[in-house]
Protein backbone atom coordinates (compact mmCIF):
# COMPACT_ATOMS: atom_id res chain seq x y z
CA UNK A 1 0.00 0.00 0.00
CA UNK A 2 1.33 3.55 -0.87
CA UNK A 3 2.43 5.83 2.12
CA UNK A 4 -0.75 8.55 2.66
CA UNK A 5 2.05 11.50 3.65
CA UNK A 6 5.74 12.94 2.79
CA UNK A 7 7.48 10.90 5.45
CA UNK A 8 6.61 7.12 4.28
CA UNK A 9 3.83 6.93 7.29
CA UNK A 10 1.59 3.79 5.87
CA UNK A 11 -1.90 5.26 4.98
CA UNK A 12 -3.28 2.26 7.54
CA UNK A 13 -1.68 3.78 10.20
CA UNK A 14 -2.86 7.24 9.68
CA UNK A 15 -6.21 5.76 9.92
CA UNK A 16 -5.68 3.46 12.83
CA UNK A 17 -4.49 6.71 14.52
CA UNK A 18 -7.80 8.85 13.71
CA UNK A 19 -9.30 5.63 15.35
CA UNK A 20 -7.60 6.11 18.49
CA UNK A 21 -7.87 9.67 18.73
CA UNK A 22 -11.81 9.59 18.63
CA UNK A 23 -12.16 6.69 21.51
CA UNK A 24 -13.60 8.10 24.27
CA UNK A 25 -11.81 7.83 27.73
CA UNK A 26 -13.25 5.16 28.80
CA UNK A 27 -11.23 3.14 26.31
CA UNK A 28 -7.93 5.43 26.73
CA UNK A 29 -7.02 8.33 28.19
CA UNK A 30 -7.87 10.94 25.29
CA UNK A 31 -4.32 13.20 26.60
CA UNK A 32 -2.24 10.64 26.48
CA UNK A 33 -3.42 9.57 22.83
CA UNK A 34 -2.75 12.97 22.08
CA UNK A 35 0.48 13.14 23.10
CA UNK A 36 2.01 10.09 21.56
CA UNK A 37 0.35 11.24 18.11
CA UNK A 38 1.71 14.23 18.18
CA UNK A 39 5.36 12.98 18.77
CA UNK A 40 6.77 12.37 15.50
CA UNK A 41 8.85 8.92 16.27
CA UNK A 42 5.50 7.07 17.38
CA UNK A 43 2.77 8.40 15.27
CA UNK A 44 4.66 6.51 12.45
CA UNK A 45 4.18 3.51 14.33
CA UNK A 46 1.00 1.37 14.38
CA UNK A 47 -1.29 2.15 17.48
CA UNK A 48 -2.87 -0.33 19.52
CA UNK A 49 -5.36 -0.41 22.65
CA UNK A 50 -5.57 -2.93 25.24
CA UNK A 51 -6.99 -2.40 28.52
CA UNK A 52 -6.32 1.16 28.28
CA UNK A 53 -2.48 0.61 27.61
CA UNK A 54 -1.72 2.56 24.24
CA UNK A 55 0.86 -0.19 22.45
CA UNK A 56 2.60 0.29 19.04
CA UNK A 57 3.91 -2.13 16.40
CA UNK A 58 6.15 -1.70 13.78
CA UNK A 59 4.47 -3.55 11.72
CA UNK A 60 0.55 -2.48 10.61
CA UNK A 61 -0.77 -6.62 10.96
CA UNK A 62 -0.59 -8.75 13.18
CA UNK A 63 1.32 -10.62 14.55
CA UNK A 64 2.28 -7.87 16.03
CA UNK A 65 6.17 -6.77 16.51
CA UNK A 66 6.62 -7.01 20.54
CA UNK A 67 9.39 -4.98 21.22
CA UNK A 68 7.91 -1.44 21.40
CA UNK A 69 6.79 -0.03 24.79
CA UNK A 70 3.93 0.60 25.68
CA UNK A 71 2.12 3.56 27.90
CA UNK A 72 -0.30 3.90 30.62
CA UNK A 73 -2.40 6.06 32.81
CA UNK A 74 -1.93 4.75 36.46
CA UNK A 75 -4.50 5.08 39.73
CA UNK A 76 -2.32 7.32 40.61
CA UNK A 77 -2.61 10.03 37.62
CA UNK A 78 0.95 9.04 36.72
CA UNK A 79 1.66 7.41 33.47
CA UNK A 80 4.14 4.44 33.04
CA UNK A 81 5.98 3.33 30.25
CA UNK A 82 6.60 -0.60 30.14
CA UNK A 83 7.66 -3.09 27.80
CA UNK A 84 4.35 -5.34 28.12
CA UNK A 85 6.30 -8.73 26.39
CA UNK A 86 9.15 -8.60 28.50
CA UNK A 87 9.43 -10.48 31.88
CA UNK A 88 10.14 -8.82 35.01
CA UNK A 89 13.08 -11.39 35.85
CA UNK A 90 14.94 -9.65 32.80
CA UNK A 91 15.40 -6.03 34.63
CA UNK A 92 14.24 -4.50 31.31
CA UNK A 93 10.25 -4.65 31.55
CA UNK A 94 10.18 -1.01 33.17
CA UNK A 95 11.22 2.03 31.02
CA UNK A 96 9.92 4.41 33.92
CA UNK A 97 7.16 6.69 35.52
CA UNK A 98 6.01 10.30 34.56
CA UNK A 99 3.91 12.79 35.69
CA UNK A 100 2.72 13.86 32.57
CA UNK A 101 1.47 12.34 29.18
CA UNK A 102 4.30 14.42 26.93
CA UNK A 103 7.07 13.06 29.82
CA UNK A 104 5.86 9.72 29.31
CA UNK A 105 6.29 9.84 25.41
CA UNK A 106 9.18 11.12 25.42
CA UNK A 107 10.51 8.75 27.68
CA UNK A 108 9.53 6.29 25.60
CA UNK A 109 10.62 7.71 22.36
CA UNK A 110 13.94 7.93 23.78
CA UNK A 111 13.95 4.62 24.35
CA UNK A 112 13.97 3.25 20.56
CA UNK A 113 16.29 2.51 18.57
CA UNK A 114 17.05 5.38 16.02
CA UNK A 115 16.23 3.15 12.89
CA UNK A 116 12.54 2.23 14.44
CA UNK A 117 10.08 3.72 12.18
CA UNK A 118 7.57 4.26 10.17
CA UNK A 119 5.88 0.89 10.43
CA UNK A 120 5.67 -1.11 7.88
CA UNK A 121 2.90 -2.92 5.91
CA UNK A 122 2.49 -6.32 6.65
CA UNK A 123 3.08 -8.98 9.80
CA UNK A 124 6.47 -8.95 11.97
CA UNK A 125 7.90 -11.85 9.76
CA UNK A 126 8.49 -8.82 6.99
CA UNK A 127 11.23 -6.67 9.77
């Protein structure tokens, strides 16, 4: 599929992103969708919601590429950033806390790789 934009964003992934940013918050928090679309690195990236974690994926079908964190708005009004795939034994599950949405994206667009992005059409077995 061609790219919908200048920077080789898959037109799938624009629209899966229009997706998430009309769910109401009862599905995700609407700021923190907000914030990781407007950061360049992961609105390339293929959104995903699951129990009101906001996950991305390189790739635009499933299976999904695991290896992207993923954010959070915690009971506490703080937002985490955690790599949902990894186990805790490893040391590398947590990326960190934040007080704000825009803290937490950045935190976790520091966190990947330089060469991440945009996603790609097609399953994982295609990275």
């Amino acid at each position: 599929m061609a790219a919908e934009n200048g920077a080789g964003t898959p037109g799938s992934v624009i629209r899966e992103w229009q997706s998430v940013l009309a769910e109401p918050s009862g599905v995700i928090d609407p700021a923190l969708a907000r914030a990781a679309h407007a950061n360049p690195r992961l609105s390339s990236l293929f959104p995903l919601i699951s129990h009101g974690f906001l996950q991305f994926s390189r790739c635009t079908r499933p299976p999904w590429s695991r290896d992207v964190p993923s954010l959070f708005r915690r009971r506490d009004g703080r937002f985490s950033v955690i790599r949902l795939w990894e186990t805790g034994e490893s040391g590398h599950r947590y990326v960190g806390v934040a007080d704000t949405a825009p803290e937490a994206v950045a935190l976790l667009s520091a966190a990947l790789p330089e060469d991440w992005g945009p996603a790609i059409e097609g399953a994982a077995d295609k990275l």
